[in-house]
Protein backbone atom coordinates (compact mmCIF):
# COMPACT_ATOMS: atom_id res chain seq x y z
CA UNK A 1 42.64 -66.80 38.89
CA UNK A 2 41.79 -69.77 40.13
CA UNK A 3 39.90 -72.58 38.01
CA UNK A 4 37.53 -73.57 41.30
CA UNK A 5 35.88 -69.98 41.37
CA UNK A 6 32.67 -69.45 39.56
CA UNK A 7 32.03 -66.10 38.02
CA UNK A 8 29.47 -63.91 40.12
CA UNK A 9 26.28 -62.72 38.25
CA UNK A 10 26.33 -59.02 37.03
CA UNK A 11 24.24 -56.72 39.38
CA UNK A 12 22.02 -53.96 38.26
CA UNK A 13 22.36 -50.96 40.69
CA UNK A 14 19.08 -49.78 41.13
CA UNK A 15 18.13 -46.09 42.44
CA UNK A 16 18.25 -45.56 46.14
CA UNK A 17 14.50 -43.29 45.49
CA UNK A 18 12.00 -42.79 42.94
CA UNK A 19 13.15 -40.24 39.79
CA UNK A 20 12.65 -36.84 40.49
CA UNK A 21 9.67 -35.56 38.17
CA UNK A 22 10.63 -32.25 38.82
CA UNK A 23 11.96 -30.20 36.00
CA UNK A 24 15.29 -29.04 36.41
CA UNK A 25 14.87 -24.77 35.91
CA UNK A 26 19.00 -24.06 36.40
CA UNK A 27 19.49 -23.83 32.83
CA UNK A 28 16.67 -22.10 31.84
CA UNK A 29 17.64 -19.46 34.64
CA UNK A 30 20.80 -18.95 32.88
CA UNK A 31 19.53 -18.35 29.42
CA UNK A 32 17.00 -16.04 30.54
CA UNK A 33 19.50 -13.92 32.89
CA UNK A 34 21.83 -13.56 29.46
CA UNK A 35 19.25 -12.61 27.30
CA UNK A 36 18.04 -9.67 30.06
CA UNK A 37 22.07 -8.69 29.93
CA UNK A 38 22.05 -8.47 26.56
CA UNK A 39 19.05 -6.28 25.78
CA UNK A 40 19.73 -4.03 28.71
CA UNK A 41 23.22 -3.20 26.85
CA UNK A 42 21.69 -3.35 23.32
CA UNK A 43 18.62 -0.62 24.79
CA UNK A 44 20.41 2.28 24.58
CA UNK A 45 21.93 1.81 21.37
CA UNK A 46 18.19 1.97 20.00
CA UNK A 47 17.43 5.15 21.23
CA UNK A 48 19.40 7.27 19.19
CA UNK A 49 18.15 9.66 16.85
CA UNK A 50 18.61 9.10 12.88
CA UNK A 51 18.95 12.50 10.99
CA UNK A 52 16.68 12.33 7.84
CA UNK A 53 16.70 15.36 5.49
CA UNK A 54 13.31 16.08 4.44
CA UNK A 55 12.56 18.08 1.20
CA UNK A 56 10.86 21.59 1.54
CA UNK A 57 6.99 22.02 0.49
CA UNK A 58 6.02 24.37 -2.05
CA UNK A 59 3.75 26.51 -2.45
CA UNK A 60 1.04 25.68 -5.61
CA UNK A 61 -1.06 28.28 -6.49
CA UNK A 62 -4.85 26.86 -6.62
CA UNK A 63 -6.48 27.64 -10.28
CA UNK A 64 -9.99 28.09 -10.14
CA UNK A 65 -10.61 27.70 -13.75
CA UNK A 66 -9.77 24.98 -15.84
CA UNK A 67 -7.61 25.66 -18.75
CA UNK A 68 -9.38 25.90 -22.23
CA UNK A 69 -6.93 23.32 -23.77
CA UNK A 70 -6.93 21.03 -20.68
CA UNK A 71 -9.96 17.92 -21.01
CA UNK A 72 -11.64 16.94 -18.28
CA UNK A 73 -14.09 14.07 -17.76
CA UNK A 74 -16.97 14.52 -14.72
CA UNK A 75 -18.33 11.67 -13.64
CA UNK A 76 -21.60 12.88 -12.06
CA UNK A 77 -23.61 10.50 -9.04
CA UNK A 78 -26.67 10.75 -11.84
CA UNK A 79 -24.76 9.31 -14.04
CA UNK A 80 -24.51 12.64 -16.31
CA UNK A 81 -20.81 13.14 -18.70
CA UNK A 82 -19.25 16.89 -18.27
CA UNK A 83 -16.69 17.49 -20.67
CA UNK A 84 -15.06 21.18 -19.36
CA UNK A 85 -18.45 21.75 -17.45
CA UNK A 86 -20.22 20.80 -20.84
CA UNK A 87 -23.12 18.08 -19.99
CA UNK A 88 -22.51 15.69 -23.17
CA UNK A 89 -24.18 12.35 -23.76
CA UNK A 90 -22.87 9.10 -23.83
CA UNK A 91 -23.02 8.89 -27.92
CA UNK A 92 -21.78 12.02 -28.42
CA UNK A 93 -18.75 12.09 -26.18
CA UNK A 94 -16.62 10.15 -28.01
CA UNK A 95 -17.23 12.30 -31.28
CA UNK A 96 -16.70 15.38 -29.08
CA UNK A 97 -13.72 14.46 -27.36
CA UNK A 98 -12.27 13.27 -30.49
CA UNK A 99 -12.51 16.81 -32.00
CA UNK A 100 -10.87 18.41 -28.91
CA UNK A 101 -8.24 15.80 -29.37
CA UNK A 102 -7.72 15.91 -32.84
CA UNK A 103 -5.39 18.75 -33.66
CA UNK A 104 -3.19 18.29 -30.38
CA UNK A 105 0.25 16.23 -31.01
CA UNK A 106 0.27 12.92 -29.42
CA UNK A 107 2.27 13.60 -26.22
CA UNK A 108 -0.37 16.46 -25.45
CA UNK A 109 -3.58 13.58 -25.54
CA UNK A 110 -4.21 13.91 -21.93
CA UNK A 111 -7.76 13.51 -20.40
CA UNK A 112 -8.40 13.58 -16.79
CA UNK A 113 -10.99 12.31 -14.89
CA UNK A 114 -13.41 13.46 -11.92
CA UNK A 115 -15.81 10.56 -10.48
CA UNK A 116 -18.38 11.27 -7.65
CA UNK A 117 -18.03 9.08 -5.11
CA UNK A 118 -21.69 7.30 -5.91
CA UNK A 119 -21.18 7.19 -9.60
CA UNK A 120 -21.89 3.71 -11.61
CA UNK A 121 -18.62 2.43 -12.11
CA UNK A 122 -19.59 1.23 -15.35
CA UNK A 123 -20.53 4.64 -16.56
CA UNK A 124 -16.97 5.67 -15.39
CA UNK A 125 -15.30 2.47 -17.24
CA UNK A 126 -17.28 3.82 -20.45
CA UNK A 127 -16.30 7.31 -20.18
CA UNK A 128 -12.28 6.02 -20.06
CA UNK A 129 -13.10 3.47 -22.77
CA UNK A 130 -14.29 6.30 -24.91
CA UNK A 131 -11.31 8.97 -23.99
CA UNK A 132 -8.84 6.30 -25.48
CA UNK A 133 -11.35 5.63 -29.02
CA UNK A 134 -11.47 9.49 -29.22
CA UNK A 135 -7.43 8.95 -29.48
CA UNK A 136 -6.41 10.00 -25.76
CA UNK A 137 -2.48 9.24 -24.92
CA UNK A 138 -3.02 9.50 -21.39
CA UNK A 139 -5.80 9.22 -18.86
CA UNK A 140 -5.00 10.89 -15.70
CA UNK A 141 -7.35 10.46 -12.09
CA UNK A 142 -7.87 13.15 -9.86
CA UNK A 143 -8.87 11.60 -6.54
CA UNK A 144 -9.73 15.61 -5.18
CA UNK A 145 -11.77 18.00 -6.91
CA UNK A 146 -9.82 21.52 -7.08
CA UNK A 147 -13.25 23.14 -7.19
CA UNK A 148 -14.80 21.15 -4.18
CA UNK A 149 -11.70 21.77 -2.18
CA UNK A 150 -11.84 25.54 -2.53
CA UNK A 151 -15.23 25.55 -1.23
């Protein structure tokens, strides 16, 4: 190189147009056409059937009468206490229940209870309060009347 030359200025190419504001869709083409390849192979794999062994009914027989050693609570809409079908007050069910429950061994303390749909909660929260004072094991719910459901 030669000592006389001067060094040229740097130039800056600039565009020949504006940028494109356009968005470029090529790629997104791409991704979508793979995905619709993939679930169109992965479809029929969903469609098959899955065996499931499900266990046989049986029959229960429907008792009409309640058992003389089996307890149950009604709840009445009034706000009335049946023990077995027995109308009982609110002071004497506990002393009643805790004679029925008395001579039964521990395991057998079961008490189950029927509440009408419009009964006072509370009155239902006393009558289980008052099962487990009278020395009930275990309080049991029946969300269906058997005698309703006959009917």
């Amino acid at each position: 190189m030669s000592a006389g030359r001067k060094k040229k200025p740097a130039k800056f190419l600039q565009a020949a147009s504006r940028p494109q504001g356009d968005i470029n869709v090529t790629p997104l083409v791409d991704v979508v056409l793979v995905l619709l390849i993939i679930f169109m192979v992965v479809t029929p794999l969903l469609e098959k059937d899955i065996q499931v062994a499900v266990p046989s009914m049986e029959k229960v027989e429907a008792v009409a009468e309640i058992p003389p050693d089996q307890l149950v609570v009604r709840v009445e809409a009034n706000g009335d206490l049946k023990l077995n079908d027995d109308v009982v007050s609110i002071e004497e069910y506990t002393k009643r229940l805790t004679e029925r429950l008395s001579p039964k061994p521990k395991a057998d303390k079961i008490v189950f209870f029927v509440a009408d749909d419009r009964a006072n909660y509370a009155r239902l929260v006393q009558a289980l309060d008052g099962a487990k004072k009278a020395g009930a094991s275990t309080l049991g719910m029946a969300t269906e009347d058997a005698a309703n459901k006959q009917q």
